[in-house]
Protein backbone atom coordinates (compact mmCIF):
# COMPACT_ATOMS: atom_id res chain seq x y z
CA UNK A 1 0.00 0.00 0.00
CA UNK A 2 1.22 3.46 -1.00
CA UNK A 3 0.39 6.60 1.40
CA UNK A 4 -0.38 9.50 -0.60
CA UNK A 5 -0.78 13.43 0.66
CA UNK A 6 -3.02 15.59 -0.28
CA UNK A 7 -1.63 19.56 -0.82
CA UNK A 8 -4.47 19.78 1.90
CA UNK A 9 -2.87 17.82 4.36
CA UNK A 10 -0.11 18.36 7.00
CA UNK A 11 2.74 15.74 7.24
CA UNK A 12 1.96 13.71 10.22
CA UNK A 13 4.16 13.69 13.65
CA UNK A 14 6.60 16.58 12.10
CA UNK A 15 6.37 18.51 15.49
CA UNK A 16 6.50 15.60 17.56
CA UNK A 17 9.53 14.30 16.20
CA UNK A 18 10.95 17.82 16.78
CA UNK A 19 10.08 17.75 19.99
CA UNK A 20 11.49 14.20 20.46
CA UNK A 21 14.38 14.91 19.11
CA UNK A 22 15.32 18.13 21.22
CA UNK A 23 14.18 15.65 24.30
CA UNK A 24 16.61 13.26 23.30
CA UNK A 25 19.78 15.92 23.19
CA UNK A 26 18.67 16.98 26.10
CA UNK A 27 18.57 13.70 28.27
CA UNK A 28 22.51 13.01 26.44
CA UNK A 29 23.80 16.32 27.74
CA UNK A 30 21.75 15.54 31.18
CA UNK A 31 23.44 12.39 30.98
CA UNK A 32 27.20 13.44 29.96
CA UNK A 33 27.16 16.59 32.64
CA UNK A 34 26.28 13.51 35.18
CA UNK A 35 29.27 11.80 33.63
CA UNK A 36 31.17 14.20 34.27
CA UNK A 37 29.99 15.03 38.15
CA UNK A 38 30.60 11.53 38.73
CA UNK A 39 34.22 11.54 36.89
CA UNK A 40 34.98 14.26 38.98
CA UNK A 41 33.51 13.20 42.56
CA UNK A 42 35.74 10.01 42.03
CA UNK A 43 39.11 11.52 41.21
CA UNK A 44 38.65 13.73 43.80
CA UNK A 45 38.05 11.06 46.05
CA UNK A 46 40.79 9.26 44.56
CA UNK A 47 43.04 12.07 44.55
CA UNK A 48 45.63 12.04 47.97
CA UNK A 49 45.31 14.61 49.90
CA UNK A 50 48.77 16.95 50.54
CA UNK A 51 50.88 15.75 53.38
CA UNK A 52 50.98 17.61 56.41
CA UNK A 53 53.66 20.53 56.92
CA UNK A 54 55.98 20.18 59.71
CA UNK A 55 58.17 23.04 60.27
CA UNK A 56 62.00 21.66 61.72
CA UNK A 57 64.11 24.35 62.91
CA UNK A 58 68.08 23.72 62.74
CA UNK A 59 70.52 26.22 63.12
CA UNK A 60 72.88 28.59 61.08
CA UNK A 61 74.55 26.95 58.05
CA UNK A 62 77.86 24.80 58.64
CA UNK A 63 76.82 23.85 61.76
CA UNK A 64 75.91 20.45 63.16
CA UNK A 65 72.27 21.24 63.66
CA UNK A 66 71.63 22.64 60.34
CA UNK A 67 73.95 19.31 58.52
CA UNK A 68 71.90 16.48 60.76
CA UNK A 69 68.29 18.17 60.57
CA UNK A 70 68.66 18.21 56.45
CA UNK A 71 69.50 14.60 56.21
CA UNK A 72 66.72 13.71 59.09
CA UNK A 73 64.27 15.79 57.18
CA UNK A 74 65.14 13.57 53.65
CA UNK A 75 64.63 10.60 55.90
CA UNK A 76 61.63 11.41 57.30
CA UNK A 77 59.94 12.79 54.00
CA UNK A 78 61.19 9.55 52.16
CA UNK A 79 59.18 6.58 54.77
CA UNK A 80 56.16 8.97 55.70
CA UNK A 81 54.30 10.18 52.39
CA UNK A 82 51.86 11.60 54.72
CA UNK A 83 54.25 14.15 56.49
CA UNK A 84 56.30 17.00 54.77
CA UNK A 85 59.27 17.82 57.06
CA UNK A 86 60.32 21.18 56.11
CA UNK A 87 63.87 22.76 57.39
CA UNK A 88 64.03 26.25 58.98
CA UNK A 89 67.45 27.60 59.59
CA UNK A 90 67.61 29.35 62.79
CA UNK A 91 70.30 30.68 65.03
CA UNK A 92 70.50 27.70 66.98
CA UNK A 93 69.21 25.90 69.80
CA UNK A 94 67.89 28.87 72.42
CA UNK A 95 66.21 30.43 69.29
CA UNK A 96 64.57 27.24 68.91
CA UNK A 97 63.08 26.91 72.24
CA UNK A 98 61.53 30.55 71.74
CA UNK A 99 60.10 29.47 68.44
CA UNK A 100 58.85 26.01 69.79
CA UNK A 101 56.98 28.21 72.69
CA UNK A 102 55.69 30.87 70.55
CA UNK A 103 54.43 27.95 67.84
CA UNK A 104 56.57 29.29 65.23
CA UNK A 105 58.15 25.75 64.25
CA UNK A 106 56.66 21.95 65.04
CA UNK A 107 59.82 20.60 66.19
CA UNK A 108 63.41 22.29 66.82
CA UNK A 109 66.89 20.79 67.25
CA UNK A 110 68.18 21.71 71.03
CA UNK A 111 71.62 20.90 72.63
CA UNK A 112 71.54 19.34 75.53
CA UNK A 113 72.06 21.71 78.57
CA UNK A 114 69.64 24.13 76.59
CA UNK A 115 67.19 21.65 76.62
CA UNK A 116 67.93 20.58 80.31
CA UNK A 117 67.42 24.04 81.51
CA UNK A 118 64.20 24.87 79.23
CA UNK A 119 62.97 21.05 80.47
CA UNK A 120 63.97 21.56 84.31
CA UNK A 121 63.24 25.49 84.52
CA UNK A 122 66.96 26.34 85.45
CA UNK A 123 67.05 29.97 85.85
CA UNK A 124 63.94 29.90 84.08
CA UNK A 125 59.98 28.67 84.13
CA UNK A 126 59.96 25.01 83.02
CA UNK A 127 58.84 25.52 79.34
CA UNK A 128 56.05 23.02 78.33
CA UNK A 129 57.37 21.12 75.80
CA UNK A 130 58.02 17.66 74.58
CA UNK A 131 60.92 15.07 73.56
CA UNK A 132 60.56 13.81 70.32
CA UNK A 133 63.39 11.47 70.19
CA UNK A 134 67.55 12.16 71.10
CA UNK A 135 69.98 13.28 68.25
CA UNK A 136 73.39 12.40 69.42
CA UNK A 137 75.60 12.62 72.53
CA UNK A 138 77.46 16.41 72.69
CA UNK A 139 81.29 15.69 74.68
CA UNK A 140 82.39 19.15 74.37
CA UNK A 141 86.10 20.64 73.74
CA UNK A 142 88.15 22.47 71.76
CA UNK A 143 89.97 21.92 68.70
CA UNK A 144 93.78 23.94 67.45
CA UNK A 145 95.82 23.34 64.40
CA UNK A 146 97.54 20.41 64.67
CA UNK A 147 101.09 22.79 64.09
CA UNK A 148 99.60 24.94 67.08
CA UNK A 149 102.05 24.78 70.20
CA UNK A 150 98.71 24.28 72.66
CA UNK A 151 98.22 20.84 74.38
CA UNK A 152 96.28 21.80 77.54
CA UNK A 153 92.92 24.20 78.05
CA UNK A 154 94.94 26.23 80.59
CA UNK A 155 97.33 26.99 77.31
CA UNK A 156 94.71 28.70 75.73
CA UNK A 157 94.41 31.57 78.09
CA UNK A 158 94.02 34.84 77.26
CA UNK A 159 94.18 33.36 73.39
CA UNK A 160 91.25 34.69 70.98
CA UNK A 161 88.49 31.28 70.98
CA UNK A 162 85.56 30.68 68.87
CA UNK A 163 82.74 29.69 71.55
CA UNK A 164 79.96 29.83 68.81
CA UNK A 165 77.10 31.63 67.67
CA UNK A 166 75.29 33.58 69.65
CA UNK A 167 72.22 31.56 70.16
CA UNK A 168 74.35 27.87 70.03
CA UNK A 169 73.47 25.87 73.31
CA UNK A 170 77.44 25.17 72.98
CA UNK A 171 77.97 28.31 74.45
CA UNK A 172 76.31 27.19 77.66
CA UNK A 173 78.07 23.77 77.49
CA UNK A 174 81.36 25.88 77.41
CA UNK A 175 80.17 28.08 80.42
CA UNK A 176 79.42 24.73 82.78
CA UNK A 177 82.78 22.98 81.38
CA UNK A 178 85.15 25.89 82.32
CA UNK A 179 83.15 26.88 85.10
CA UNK A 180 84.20 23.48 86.56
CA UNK A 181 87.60 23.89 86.57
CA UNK A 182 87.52 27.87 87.48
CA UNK A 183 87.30 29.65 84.68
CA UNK A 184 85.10 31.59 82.56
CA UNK A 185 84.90 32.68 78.71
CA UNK A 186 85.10 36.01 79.54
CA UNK A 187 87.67 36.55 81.71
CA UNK A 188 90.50 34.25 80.96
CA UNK A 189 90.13 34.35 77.22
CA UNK A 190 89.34 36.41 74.63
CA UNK A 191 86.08 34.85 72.85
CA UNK A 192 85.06 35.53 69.63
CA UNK A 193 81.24 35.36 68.91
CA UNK A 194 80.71 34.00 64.87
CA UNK A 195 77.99 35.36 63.43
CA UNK A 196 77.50 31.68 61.28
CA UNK A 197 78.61 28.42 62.59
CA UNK A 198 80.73 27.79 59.54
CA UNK A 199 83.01 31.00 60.31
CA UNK A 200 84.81 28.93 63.24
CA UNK A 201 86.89 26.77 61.41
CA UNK A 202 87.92 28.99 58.91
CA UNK A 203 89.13 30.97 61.18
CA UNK A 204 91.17 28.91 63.52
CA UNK A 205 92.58 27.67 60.03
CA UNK A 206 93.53 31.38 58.95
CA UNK A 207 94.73 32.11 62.08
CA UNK A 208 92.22 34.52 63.01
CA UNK A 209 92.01 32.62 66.60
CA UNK A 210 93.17 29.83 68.46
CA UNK A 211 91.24 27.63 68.81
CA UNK A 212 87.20 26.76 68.45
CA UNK A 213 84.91 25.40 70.64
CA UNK A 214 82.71 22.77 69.64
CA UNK A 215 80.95 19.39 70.65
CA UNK A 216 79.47 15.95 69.34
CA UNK A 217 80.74 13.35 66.92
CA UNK A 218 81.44 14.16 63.06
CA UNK A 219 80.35 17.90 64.11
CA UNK A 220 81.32 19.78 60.56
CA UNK A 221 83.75 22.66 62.11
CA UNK A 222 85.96 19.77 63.89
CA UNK A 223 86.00 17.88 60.65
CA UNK A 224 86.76 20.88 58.39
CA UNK A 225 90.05 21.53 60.52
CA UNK A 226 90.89 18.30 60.58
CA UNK A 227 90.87 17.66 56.90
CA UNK A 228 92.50 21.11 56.83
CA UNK A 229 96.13 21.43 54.89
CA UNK A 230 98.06 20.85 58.83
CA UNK A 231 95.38 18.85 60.71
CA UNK A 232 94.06 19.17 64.15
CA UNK A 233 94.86 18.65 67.42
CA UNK A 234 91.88 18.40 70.08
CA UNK A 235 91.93 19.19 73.57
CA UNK A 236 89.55 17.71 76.13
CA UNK A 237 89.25 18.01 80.01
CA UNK A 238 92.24 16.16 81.90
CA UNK A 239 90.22 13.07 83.67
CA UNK A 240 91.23 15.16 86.78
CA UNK A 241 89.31 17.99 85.40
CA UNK A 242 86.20 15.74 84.16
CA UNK A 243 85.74 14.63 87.93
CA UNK A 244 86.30 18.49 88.90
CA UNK A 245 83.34 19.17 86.60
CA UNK A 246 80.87 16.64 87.20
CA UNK A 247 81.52 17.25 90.90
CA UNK A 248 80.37 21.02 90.34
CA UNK A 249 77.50 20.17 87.62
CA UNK A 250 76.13 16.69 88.27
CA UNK A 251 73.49 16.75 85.48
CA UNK A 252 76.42 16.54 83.12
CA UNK A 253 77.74 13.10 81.48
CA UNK A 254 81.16 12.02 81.50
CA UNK A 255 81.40 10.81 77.54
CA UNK A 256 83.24 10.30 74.76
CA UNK A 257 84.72 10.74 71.34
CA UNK A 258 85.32 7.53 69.51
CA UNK A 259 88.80 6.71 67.66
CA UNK A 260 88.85 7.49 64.12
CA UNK A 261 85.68 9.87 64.46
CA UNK A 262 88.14 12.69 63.05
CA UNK A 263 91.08 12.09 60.24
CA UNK A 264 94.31 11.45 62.33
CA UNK A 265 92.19 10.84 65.33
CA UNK A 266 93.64 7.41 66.58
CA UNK A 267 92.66 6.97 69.96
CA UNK A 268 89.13 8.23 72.09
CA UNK A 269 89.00 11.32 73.61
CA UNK A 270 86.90 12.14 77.04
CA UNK A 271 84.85 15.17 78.12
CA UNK A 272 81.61 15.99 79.69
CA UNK A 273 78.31 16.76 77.79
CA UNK A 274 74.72 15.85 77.47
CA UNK A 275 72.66 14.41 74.73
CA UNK A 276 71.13 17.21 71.83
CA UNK A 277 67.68 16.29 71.52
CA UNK A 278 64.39 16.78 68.90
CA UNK A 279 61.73 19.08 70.95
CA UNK A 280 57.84 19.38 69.88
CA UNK A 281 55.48 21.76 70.93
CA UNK A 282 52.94 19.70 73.56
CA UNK A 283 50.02 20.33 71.19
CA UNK A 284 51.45 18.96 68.25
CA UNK A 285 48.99 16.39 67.42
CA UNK A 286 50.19 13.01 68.85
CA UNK A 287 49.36 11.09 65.51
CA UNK A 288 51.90 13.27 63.70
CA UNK A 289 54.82 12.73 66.60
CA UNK A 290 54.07 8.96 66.47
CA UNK A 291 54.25 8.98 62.44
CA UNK A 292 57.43 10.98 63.41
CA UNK A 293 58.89 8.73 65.35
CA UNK A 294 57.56 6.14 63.43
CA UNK A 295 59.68 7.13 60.85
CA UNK A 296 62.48 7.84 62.39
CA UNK A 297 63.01 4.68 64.53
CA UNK A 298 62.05 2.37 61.35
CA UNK A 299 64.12 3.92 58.67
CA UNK A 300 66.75 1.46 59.29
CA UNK A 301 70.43 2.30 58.34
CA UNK A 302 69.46 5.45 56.27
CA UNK A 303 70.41 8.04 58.97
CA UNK A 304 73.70 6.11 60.07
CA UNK A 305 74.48 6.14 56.09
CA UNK A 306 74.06 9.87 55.77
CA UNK A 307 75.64 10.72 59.17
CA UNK A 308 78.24 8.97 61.36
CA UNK A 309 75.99 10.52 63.86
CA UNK A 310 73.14 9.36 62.73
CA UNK A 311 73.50 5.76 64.56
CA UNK A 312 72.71 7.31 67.79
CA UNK A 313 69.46 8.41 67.02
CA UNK A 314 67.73 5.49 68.38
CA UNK A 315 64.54 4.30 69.97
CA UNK A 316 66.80 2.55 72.53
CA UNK A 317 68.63 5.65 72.85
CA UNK A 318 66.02 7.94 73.86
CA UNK A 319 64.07 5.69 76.16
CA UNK A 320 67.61 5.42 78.04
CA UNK A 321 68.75 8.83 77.96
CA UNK A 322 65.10 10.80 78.57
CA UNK A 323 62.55 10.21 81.49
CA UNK A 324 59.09 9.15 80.03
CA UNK A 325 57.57 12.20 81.71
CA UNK A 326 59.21 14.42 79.25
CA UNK A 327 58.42 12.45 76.37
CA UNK A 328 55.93 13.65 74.02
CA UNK A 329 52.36 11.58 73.80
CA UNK A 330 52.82 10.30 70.53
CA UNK A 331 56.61 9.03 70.86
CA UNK A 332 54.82 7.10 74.03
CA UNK A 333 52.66 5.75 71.55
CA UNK A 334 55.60 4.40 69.58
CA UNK A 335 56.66 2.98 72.78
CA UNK A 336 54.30 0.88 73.92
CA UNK A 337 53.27 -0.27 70.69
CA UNK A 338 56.82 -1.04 69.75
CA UNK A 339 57.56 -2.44 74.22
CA UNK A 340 59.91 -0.57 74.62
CA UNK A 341 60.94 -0.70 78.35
CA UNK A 342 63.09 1.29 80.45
C-alpha cells in the first residue's frame, strides 16, 4: 500500500519528532554533565590529599644542627608520604626553644644543657614542651691546628676562641665545662662570637684565633680543621678535670669521642656533655609525633648512612637517655606499641 498526501494535508508527527528529538539531546547532555559530576567526585576522592607541613628548625649553616636536621628531614619525608618535614634555619638551639613556645616551628633541634634548663626550669619557668626522640651525645672541647704549640685548656688563656654563635646551646656547654675547673669565657680568654657556625673553622685555620669550641661526633667545624692542609689537634678536660666538673654540675655526662671519628684521630677522647635532643610543641597532634617517630626509629640504616651521627638516634637511645615524663604523647605511643621498656 502506498500513502499518498493531499496539498491539503499536513505531514503527520513533524512537530513531535521535533520535539522528540530536542528531548533526546537533552537527556545526552543531562546524561554526559552527570558523567562528568561523577568523573569528577571520584578523582577527587581518589586524589591524595597533601601531606601535612611540619616546620623543623636547625641552626645557622655549617653547623651540626643545620647538617643532621637536612638529612633527618630527607629521611623522614622519604618513609612517611603523609608528612612533609620542612627545614628552617635558625640561630641555633635557644632560638629554637623561643620558636617552639611561641608555635613558630613543630619541632626544633636543642643541645643538651639548653634543653635541660628549658625542660627543668633552670634559671627559668619550666617551658612546656616535649621530647621527640635524642639526636646524638654532645662531649664538648676544643679543637687547634695540629702545628699549634697548645696541648692543655689552661694553654689557651688569654688566646682569641671561637665559643659559637650567639644563640648555640654550645655556648652554655662551654660556660658549665670551664666553670668546673675555674674559669670563665670572659675573663681568661678572649672569645670571639661567629655570626654563622661555619666562620669557626675557617678561622682557627687562617689564624684569626686559636682555637674553636665545639661538641658531638662528626660535628662539621671539627671535621673541616681536621681535613684542613696541617690537621688538628683536640683538647679535652684532663680526667682530673672531668671529675672536677661533674663534681660542680652533676646533670652533666662524662662521655666520649670515639677513635677514628676525626682524620688522624687514633685513639678516644673524654669530656663531659649531654645528649642534643628533637623538641615538639605539647600540642602537636600526637598522631603526627608517632608517624614521626615512626619514621624515624624504622628507617633502618638510612640516617647512620648519611651521618656517622646518625646511629645514635635510636629508639633505645632515647628511652635510656630521657625520662618518660618528658616524652611527648605520641613518641609514648611508639613505645608501647613497639615495648619498649626502660
Amino acid at each position: 500500500m502506498i500513502l499518498t498526501f493531499s496539498r491539503s494535508q499536513k505531514r503527520p508527527a513533524k512537530k513531535p519528532m521535533k520535539k522528540f528529538v530536542h528531548w533526546r539531546t537533552a537527556c545526552l547532555g543531562s546524561l554526559f554533565a552527570l558523567f562528568l559530576l561523577g568523573a569528577f567526585v571520584v578523582s577527587s576522592a581518589e586524589s591524595p590529599l597533601p601531606p601535612t607541613q611540619v616546620l623543623l628548625g636547625t641552626a645557622t649553616p655549617g653547623g651540626g644542627f643545620q647538617l643532621f636536621g637536612q638529612h633527618l628531614a630527607e629521611v623522614i619525608n622519604g618513609i612517611e608520604l603523609n608528612l612533609h618535614v620542612e627545614v628552617i634555619p635558625t640561630r641555633g638551639s635557644l632560638q629554637n626553644i623561643d620558636l617552639l613556645e611561641t608555635g613558630r616551628i613543630d619541632i626544633g633541634l636543642v643541645e643538651g644543657n639548653a634543653a635541660h634548663r628549658a625542660l627543668e626550669g633552670v634559671g627559668r619557668a619550666p617551658a612546656d614542651l616535649a621530647v621527640l626522640s635524642v639526636m646524638y651525645p654532645n662531649p664538648g672541647m676544643f679543637a687547634v691546628r695540629a702545628d699549634s704549640p697548645y696541648r692543655y685548656i689552661e694553654d689557651l688563656k688569654g688566646k682569641p676562641v671561637a665559643f659559637g654563635t650567639r644563640s648555640s646551646g654550645l655556648r652554655i656547654l662551654a660556660n658549665d665545662v670551664l666553670d668546673g675547673i675555674g674559669l670563665t669565657p670572659e675573663r681568661d680568654f678572649a672569645p670571639v662570637i661567629l655570626e654563622k657556625a661555619r666562620d669557626g673553622p675557617r678561622m682557627v685555620l687562617d689564624d684569626e684565633v686559636e682555637a674553636l669550641w665545639g661538641a658531638g661526633i662528626g660535628w662539621p667545624g671539627f671535621v673541616k680543621i681536621a681535613e684542613g692542609p696541617v690537621g688538628a689537634r683536640f683538647i679535652a678536660p684532663a680526667a682530673g678535670q672531668v671529675r672536677q666538673i661533674l663534681e660542680k654540675h652533676p646533670h652533666l655526662r662524662a662521655m666520649s669521642v670515639p677513635a677514628g671519628t676525626y682524620k688522624d684521630q687514633t685513639a678516644p677522647m673524654h669530656s663531659v656533655g649531654l645528649w642534643s635532643l628533637i623538641l615538639v610543641r605539647p600540642e602537636l597532634p600526637e598522631e603526627i609525633v608517632y608517624r614521626l617517630a615512626y619514621a624515624i626509629y624504622n628507617s633502618g640504616s638510612a640516617l647512620a648512612e648519611r651521618l656517622e651521627q646518625g646511629r645514635y638516634t635510636t629508639a633505645n637511645n632515647t628511652a635510656k637517655e630521657v625520662p618518660f615524663e618528658f616524652l611527648h604523647r605520641g613518641t609514648l605511643r611508639y613505645f608501647r606499641e613497639a615495648g619498649a621498656q626502660r
